[in-house]
N, C-alpha and C. Protein backbone atom coordinates (compact mmCIF):
# COMPACT_ATOMS: atom_id res chain seq x y z
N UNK A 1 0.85 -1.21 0.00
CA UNK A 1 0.00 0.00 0.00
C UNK A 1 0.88 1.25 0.00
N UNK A 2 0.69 2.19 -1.18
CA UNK A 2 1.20 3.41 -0.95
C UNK A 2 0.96 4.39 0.45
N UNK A 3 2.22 4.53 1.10
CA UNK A 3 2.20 5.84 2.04
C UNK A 3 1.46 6.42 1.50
N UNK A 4 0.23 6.67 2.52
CA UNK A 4 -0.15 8.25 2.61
C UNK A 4 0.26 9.46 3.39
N UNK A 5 1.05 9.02 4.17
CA UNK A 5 1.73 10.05 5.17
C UNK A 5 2.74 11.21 4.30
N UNK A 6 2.24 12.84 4.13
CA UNK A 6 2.81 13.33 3.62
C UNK A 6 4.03 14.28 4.22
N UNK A 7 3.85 13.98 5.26
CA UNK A 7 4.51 14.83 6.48
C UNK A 7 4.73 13.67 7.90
N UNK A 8 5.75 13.32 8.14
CA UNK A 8 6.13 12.62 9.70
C UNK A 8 6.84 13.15 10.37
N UNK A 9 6.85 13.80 11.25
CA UNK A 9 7.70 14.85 12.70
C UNK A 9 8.04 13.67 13.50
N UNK A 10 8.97 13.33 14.13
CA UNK A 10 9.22 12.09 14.66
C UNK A 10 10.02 12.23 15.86
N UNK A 11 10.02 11.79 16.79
CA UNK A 11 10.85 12.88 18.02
C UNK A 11 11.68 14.05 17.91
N UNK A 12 11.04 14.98 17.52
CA UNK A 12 11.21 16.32 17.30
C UNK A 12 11.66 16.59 18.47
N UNK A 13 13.11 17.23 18.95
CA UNK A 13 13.27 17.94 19.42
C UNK A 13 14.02 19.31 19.14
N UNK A 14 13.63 20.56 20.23
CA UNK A 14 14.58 21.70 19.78
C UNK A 14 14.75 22.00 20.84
N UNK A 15 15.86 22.86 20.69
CA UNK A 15 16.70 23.54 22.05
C UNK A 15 17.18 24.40 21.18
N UNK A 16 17.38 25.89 22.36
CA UNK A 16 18.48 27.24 22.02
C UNK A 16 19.75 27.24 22.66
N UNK A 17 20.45 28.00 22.39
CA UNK A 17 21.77 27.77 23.37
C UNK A 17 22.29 29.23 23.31
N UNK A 18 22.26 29.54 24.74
CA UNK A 18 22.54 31.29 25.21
C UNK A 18 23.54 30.85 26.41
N UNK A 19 24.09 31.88 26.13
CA UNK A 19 25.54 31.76 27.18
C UNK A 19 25.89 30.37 27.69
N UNK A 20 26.60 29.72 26.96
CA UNK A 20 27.11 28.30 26.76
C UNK A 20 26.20 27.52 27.46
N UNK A 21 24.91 27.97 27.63
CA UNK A 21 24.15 26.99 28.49
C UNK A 21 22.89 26.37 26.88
N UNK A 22 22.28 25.21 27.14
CA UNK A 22 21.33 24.31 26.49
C UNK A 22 19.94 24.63 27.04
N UNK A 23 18.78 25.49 26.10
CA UNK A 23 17.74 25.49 26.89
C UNK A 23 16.93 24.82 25.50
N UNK A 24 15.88 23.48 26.44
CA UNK A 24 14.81 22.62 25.81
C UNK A 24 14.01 23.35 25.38
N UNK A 25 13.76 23.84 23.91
CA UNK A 25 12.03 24.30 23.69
C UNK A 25 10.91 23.20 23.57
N UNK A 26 11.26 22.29 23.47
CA UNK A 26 10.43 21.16 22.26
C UNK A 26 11.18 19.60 22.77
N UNK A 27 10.23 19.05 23.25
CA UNK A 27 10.61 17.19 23.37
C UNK A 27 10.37 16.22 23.03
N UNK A 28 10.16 15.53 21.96
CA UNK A 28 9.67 14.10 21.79
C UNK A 28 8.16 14.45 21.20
N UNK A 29 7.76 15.40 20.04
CA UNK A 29 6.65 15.46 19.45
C UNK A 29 6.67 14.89 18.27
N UNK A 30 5.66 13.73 18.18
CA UNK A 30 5.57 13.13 17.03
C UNK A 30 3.87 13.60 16.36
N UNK A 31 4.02 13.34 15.40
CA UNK A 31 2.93 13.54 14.54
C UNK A 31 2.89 12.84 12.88
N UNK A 32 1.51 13.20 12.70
CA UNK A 32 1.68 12.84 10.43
C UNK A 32 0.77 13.46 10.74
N UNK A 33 1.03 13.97 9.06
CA UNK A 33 -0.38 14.79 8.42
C UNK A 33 -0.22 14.04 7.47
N UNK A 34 -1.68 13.21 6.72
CA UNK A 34 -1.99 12.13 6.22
C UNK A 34 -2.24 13.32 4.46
N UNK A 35 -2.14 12.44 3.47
CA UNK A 35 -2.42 13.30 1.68
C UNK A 35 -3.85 13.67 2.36
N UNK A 36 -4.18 15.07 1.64
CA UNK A 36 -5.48 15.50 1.53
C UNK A 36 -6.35 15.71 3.01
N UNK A 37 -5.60 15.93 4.28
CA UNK A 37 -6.32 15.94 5.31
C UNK A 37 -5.75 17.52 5.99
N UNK A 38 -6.44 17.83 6.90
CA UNK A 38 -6.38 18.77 7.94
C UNK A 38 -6.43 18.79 9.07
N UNK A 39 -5.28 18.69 9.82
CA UNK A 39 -4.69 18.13 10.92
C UNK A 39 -4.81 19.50 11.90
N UNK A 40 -5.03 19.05 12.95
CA UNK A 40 -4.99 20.86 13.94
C UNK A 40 -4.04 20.03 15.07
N UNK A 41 -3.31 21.31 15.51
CA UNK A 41 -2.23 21.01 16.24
C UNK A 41 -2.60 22.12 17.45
N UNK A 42 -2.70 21.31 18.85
CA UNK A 42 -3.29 22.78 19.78
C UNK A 42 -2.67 22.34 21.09
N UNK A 43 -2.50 23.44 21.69
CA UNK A 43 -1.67 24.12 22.97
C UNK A 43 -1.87 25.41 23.29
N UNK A 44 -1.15 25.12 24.68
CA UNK A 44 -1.71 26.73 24.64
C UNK A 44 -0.59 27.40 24.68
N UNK A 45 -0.88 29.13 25.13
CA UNK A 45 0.35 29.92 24.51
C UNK A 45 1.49 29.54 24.93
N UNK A 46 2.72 29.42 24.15
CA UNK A 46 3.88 29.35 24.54
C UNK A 46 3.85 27.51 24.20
N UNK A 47 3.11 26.73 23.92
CA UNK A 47 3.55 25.83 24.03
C UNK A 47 4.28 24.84 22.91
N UNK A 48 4.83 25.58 21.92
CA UNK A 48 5.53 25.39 21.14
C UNK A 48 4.85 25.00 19.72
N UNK A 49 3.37 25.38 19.36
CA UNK A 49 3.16 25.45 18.10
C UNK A 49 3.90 25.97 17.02
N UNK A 50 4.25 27.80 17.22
CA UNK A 50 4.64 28.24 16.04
C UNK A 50 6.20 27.44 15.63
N UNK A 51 7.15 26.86 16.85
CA UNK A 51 8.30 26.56 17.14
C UNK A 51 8.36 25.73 16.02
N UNK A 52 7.49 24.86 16.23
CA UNK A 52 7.02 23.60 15.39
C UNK A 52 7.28 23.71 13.83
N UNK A 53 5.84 24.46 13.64
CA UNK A 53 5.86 25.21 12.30
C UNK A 53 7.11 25.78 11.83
N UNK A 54 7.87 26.78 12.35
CA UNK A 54 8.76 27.05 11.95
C UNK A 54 9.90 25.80 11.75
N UNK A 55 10.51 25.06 12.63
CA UNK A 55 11.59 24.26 12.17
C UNK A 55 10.73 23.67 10.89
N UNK A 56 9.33 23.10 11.00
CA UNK A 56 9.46 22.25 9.90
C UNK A 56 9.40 23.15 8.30
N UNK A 57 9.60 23.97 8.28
CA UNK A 57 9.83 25.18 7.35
C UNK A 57 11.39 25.65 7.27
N UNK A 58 11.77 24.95 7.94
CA UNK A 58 13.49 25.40 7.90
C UNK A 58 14.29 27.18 8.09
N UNK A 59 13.16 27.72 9.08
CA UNK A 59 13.32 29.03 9.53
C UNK A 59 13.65 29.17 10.44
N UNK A 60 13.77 28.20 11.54
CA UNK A 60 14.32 28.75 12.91
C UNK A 60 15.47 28.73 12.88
N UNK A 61 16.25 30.13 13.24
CA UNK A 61 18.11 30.29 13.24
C UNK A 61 18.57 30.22 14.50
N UNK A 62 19.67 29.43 14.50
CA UNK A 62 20.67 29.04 15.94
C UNK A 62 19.88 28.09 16.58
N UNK A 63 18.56 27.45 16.19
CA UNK A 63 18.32 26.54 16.97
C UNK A 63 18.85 24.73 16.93
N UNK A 64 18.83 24.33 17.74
CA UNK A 64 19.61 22.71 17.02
C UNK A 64 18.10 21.95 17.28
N UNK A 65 18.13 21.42 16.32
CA UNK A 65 17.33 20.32 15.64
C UNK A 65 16.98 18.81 15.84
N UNK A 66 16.72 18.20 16.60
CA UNK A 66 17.29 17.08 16.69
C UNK A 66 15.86 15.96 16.07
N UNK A 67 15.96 14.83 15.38
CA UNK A 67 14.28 14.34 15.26
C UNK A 67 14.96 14.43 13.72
N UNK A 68 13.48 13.78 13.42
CA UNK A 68 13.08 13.80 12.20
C UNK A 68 11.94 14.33 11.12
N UNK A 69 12.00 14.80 10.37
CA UNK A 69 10.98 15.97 9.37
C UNK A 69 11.03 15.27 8.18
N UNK A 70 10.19 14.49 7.90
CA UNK A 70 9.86 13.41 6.56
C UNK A 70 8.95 14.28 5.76
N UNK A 71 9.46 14.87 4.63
CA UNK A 71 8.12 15.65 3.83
C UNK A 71 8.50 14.68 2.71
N UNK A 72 7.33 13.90 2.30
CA UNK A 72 7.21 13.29 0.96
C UNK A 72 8.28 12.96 0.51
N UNK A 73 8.55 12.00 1.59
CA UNK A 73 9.84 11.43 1.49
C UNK A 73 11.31 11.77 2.03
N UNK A 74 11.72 13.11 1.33
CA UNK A 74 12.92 13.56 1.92
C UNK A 74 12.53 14.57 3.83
N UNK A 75 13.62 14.23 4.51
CA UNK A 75 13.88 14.45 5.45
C UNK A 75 14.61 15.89 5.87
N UNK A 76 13.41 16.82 5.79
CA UNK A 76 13.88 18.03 5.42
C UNK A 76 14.99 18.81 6.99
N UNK A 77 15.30 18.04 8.23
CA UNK A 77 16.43 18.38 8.88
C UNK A 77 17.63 17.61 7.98
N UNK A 78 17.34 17.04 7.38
CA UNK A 78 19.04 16.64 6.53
C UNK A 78 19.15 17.58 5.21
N UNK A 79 18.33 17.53 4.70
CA UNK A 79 18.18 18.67 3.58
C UNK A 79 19.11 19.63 3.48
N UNK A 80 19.74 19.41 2.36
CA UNK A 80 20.75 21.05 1.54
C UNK A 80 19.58 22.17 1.61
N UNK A 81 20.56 22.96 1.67
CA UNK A 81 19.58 24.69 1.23
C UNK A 81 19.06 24.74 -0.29
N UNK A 82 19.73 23.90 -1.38
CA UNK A 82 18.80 23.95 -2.61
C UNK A 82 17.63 23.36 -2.10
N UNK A 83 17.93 22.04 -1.80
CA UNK A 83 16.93 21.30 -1.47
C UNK A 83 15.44 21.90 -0.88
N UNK A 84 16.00 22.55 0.78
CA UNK A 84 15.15 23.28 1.27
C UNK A 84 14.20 24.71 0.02
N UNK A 85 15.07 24.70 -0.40
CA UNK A 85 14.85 26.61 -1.17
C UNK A 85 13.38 26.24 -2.38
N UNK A 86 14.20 24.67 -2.81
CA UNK A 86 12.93 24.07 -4.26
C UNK A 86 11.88 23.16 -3.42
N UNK A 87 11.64 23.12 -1.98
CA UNK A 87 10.31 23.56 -1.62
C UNK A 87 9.40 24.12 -0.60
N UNK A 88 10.29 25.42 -0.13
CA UNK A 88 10.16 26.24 0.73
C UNK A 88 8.99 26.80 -0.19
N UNK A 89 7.84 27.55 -0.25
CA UNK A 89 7.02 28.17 -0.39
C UNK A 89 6.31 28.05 -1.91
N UNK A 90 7.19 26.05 -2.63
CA UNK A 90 6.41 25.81 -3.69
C UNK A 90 5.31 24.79 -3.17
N UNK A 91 5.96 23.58 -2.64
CA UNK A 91 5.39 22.54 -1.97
C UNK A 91 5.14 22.52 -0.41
N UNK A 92 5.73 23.51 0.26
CA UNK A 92 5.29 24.03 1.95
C UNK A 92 5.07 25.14 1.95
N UNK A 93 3.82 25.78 1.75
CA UNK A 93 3.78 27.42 1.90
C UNK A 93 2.97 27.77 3.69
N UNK A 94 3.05 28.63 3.94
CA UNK A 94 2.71 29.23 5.35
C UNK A 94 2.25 30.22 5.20
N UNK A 95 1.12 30.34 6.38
CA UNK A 95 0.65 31.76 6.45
C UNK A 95 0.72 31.79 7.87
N UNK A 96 0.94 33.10 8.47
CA UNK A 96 1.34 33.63 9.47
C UNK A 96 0.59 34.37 10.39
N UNK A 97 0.44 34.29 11.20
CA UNK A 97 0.00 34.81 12.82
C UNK A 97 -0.38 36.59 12.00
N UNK A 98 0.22 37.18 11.88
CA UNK A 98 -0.24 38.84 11.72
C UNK A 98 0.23 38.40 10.21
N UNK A 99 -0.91 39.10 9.38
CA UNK A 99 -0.44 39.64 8.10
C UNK A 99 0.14 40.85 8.32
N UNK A 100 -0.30 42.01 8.84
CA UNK A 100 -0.07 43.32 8.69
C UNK A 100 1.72 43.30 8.75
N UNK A 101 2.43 42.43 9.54
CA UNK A 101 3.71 41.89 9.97
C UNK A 101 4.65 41.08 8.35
N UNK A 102 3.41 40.32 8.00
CA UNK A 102 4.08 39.44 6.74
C UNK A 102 4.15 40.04 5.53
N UNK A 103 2.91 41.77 5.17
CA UNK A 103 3.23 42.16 4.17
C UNK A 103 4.14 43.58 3.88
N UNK A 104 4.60 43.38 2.76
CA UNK A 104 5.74 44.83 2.77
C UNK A 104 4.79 46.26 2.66
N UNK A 105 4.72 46.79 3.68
CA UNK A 105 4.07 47.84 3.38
C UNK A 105 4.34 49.11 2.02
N UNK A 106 5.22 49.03 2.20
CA UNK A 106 5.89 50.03 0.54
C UNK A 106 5.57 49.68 -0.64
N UNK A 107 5.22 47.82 -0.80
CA UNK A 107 4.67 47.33 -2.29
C UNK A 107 3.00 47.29 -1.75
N UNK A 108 2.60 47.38 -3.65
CA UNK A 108 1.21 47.03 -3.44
C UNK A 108 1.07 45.70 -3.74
N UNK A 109 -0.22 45.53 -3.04
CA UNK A 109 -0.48 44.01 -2.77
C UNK A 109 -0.12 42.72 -4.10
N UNK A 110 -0.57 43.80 -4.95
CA UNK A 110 -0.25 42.86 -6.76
C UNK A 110 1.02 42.61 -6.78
N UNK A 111 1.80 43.27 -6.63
CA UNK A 111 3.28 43.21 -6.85
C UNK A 111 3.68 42.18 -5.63
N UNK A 112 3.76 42.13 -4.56
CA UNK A 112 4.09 41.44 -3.47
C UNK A 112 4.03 39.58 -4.16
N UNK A 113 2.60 39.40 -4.69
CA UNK A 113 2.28 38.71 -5.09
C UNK A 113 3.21 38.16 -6.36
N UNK A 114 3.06 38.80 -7.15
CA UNK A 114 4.17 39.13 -8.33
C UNK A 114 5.67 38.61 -8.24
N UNK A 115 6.02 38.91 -7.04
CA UNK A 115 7.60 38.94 -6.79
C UNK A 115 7.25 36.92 -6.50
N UNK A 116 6.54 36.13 -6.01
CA UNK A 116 6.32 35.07 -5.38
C UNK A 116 6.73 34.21 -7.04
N UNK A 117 5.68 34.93 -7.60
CA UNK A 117 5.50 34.05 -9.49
C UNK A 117 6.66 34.27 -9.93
N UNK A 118 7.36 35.20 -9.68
CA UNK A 118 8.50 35.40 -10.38
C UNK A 118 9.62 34.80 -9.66
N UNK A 119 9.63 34.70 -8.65
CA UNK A 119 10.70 33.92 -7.96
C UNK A 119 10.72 32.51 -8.33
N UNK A 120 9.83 31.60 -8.31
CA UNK A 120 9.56 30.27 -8.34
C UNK A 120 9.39 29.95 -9.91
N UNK A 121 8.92 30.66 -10.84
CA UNK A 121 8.85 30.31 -12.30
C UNK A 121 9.34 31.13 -13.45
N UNK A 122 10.59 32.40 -12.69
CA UNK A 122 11.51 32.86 -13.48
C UNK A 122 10.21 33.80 -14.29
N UNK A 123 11.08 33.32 -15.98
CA UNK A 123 10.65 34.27 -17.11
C UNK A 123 8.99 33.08 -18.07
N UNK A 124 8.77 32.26 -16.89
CA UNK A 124 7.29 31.46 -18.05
C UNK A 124 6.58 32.50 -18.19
N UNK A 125 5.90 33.25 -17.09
CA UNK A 125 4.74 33.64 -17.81
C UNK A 125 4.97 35.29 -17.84
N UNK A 126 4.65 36.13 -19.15
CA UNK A 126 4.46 37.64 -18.92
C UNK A 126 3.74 38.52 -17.85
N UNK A 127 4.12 39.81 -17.79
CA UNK A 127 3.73 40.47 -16.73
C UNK A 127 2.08 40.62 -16.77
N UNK A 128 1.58 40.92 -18.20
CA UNK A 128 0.07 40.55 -18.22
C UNK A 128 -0.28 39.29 -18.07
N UNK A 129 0.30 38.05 -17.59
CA UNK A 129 -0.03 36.66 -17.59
C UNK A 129 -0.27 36.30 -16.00
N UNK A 130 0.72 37.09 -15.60
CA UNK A 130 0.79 36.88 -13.78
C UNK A 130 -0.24 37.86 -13.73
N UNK A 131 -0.37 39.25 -14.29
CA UNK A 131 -1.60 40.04 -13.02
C UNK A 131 -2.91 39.44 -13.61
N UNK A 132 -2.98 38.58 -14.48
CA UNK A 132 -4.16 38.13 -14.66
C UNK A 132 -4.06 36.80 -13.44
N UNK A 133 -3.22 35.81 -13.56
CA UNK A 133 -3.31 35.24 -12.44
C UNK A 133 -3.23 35.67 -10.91
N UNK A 134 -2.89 36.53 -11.01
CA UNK A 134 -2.82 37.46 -9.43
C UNK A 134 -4.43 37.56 -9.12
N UNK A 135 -5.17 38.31 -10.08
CA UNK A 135 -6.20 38.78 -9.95
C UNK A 135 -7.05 37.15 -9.72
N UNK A 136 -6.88 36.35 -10.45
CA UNK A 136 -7.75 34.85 -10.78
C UNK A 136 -7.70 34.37 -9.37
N UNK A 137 -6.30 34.57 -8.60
CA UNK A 137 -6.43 34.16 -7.03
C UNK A 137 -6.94 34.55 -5.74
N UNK A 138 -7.12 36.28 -6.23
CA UNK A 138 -7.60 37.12 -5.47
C UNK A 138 -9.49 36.56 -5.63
N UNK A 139 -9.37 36.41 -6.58
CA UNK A 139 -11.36 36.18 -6.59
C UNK A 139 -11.58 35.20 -5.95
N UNK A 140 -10.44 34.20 -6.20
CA UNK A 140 -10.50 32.80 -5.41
C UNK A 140 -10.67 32.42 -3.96
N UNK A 141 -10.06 33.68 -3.41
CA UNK A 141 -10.09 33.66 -1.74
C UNK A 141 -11.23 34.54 -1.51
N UNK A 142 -12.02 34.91 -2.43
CA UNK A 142 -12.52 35.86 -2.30
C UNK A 142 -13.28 36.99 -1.80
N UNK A 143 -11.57 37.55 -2.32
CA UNK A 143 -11.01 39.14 -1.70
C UNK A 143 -12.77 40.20 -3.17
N UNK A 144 -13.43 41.08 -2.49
CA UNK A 144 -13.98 42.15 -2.82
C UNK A 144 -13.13 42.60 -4.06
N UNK A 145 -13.73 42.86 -4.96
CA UNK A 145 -13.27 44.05 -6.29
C UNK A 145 -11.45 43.51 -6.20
N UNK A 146 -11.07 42.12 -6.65
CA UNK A 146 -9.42 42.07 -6.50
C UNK A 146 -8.71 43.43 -7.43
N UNK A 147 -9.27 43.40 -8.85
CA UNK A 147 -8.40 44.76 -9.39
C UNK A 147 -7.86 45.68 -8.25
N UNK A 148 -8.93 46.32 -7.38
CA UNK A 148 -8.53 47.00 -6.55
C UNK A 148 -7.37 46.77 -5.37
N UNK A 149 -7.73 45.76 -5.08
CA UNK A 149 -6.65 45.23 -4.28
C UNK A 149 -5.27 44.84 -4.57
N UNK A 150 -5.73 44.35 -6.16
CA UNK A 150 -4.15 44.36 -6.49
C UNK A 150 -3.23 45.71 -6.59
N UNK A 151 -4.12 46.64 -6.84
CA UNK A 151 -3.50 47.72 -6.88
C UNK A 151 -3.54 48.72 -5.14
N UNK A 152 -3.51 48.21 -4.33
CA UNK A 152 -3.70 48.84 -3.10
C UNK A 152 -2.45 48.24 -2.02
N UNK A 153 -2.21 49.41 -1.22
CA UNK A 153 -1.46 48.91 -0.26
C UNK A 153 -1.72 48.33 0.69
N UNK A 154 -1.08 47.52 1.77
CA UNK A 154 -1.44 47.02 2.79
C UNK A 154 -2.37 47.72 3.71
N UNK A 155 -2.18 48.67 4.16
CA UNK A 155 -2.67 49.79 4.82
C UNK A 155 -3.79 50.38 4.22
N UNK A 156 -4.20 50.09 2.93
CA UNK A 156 -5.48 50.68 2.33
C UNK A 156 -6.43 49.60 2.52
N UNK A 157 -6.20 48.81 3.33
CA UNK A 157 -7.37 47.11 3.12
C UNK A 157 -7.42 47.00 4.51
N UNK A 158 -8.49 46.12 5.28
CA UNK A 158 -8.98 45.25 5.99
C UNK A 158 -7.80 44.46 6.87
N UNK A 159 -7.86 44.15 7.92
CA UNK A 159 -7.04 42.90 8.59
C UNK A 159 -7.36 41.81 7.60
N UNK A 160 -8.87 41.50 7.85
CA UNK A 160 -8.98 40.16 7.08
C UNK A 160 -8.54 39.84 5.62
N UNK A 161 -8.77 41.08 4.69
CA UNK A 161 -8.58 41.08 3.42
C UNK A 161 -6.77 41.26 3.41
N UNK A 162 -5.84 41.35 4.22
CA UNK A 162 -4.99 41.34 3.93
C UNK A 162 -4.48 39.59 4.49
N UNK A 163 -4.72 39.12 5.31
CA UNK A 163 -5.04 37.67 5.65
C UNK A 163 -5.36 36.85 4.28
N UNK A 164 -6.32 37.15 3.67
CA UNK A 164 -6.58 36.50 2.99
C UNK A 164 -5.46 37.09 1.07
N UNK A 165 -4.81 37.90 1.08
CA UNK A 165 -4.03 37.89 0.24
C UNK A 165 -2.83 37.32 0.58
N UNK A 166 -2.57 36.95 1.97
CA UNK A 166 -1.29 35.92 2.22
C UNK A 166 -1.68 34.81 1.85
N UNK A 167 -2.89 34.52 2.31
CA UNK A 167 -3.39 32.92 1.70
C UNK A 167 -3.33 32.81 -0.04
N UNK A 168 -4.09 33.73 -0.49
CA UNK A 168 -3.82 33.63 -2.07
C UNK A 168 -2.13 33.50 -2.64
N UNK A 169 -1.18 34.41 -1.32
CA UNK A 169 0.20 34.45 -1.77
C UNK A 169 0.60 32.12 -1.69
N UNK A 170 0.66 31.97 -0.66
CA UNK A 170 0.28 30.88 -0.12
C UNK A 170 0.25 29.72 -0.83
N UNK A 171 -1.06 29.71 -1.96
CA UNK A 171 -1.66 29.34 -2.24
C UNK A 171 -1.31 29.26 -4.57
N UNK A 172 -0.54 29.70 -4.36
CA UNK A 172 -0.12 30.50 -5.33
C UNK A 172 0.67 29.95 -6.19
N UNK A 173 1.41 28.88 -5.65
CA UNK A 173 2.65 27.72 -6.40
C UNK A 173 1.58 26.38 -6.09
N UNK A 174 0.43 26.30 -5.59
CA UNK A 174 -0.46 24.91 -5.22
C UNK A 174 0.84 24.06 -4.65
N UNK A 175 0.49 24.33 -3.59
CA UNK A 175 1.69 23.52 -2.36
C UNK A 175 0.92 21.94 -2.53
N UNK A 176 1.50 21.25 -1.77
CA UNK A 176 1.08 20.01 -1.30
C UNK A 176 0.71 20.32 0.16
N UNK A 177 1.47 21.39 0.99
CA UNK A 177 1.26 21.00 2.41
C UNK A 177 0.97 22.72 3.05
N UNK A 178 -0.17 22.88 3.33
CA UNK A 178 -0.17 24.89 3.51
C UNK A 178 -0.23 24.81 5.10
N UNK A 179 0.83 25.02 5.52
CA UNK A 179 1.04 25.46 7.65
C UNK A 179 0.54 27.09 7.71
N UNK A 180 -1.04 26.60 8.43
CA UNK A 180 -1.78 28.20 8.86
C UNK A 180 -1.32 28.20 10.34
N UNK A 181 -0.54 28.85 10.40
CA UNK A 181 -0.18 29.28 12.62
C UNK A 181 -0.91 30.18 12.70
N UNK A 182 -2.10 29.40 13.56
CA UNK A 182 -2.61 30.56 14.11
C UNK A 182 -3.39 31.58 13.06
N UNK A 183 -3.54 31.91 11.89
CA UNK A 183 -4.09 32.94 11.03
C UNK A 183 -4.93 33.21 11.30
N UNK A 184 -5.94 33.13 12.01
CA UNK A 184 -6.92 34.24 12.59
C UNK A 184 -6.68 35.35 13.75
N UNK A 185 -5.70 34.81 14.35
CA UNK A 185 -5.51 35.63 15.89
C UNK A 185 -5.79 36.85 15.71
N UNK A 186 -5.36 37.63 14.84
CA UNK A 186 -5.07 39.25 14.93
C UNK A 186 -7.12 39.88 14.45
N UNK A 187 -7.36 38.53 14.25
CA UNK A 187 -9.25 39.13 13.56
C UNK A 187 -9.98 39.04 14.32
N UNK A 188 -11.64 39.94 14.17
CA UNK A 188 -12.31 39.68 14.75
C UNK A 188 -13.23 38.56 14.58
N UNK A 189 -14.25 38.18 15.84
CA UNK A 189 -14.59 36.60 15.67
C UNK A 189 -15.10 36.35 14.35
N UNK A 190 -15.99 37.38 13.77
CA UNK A 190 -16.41 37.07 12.92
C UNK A 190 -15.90 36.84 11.46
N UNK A 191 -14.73 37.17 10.80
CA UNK A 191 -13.98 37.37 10.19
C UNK A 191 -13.17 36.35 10.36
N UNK A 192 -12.78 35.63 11.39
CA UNK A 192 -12.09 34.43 11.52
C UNK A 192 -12.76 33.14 11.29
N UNK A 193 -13.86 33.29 11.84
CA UNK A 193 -14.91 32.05 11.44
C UNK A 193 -14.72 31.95 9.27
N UNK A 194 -14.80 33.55 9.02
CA UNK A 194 -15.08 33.58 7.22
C UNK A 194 -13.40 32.82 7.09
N UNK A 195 -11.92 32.84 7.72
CA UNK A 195 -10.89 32.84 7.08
C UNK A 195 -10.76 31.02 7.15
N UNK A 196 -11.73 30.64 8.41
CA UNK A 196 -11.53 29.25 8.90
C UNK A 196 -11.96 28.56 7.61
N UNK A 197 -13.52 29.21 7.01
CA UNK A 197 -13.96 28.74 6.12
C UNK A 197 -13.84 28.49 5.40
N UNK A 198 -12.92 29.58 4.52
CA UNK A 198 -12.52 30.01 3.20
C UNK A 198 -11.26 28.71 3.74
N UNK A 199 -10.24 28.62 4.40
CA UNK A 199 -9.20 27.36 4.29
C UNK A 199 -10.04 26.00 4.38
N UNK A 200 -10.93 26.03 5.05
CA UNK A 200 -11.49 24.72 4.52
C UNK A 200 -11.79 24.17 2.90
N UNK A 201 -12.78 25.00 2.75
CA UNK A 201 -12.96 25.40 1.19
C UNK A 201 -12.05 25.15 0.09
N UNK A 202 -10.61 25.70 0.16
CA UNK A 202 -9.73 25.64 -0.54
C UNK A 202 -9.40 24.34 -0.67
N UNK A 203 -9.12 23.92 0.70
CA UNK A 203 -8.45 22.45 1.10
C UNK A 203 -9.67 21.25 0.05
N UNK A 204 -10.34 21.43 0.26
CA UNK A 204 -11.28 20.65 -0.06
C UNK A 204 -11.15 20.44 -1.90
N UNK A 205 -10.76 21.96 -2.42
CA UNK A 205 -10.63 22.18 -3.87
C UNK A 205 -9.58 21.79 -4.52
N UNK A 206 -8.63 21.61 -3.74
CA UNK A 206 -7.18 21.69 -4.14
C UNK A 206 -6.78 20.43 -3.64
N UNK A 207 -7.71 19.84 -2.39
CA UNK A 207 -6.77 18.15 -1.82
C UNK A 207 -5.81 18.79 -0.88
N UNK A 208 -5.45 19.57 -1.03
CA UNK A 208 -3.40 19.89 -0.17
C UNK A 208 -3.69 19.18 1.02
N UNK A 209 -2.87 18.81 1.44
CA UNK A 209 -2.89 19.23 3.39
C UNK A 209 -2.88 19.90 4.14
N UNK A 210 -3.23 20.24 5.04
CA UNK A 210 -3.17 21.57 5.72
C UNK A 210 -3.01 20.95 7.90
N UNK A 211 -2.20 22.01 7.74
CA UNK A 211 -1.60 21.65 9.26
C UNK A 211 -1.81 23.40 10.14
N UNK A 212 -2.93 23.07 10.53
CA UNK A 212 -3.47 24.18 11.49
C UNK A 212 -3.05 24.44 12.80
């Protein structure tokens, strides 16, 4: 029988190290997130969710690693930095605790977006090819009047509507595996219930996995 396990965390541990001393963040957490499911991962504050998320994204700096991180096969704590880089935010994308934090306030939202297509697929598609797909993703999460939004700054939009253009960012290379930490926190209830939805929704359209 083919693995379905697209993700295995396997005695995960982490620790920091400040003034030659060893401090434990993280002990012996195992987990899978199974193809096509939505796994929620819960604790309370401080108890090492985002920690989580982050190593298995290959972002936490100076921390040591110890365990195992099985993504679809390869074992992304052994992983080269190509390795990591070809599927950091094609095949594992994340969305984050505060948008207002994750987007560049100086670009507008289209462009932010823009820079993602262009990073991951070079010179394929023209600049009218991406803002048409920019816009095709924006309706998808759907963000109000996207033209507008593509052309607007962070600061000219909504908490939620900027939430939900990280998800379209996100969402954007069709990952296999999308890690939401936390993405409602910074909203109000009602608006979080719409962002819970809208990731269900997607998940459901797309198959990915999703690790909440």
């Amino acid at each position: 029988m083919k693995n379905q396990h697209l993700l295995t965390v396997k005695n995960l541990n982490i620790s920091f190290k400040k003034n030659d001393a060893q401090y434990s963040a993280l002990h012996g957490i195992n987990f899978d997130v199974h193809k096509n499911e939505i796994l929620g991962l819960v604790g309370e504050s401080g108890s090492g969710k985002s920690i989580t998320a982050l190593a298995i994204m290959r972002l936490l700096h100076n921390a040591i690693i110890e365990g195992a991180i099985v993504f679809d096969g390869l074992d992304l704590n052994k992983a080269s930095k190509k390795e990591i880089e070809r599927i950091r935010g094609k095949k594992i994308s994340m969305v984050f605790q505060e948008p207002q934090s994750s987007l560049n306030p100086t670009m507008k939202c289209g462009e932010q977006v823009d820079e993602i297509i262009q990073q991951h697929f070079k010179n394929r598609f023209s600049a009218k090819e991406r803002m048409a797909k920019i816009i095709e993703a924006f309706d998808r999460v759907k963000l109000p009047n996207p033209e507008r939004i593509y052309s607007a700054y962070p600061h000219e939009i909504s908490g939620g509507q900027k939430q939900r253009v990280m998800i379209s960012m996100a969402l954007m290379n069709e990952p296999k595996l999308l890690i939401a930490d936390e993405p409602t926190t910074a909203l109000d209830v009602q608006v979080q219930k719409e962002i819970v939805d809208l990731l269900k929704e997607l998940q459901k359209q797309t198959q990915m996995s999703v690790l909440f």
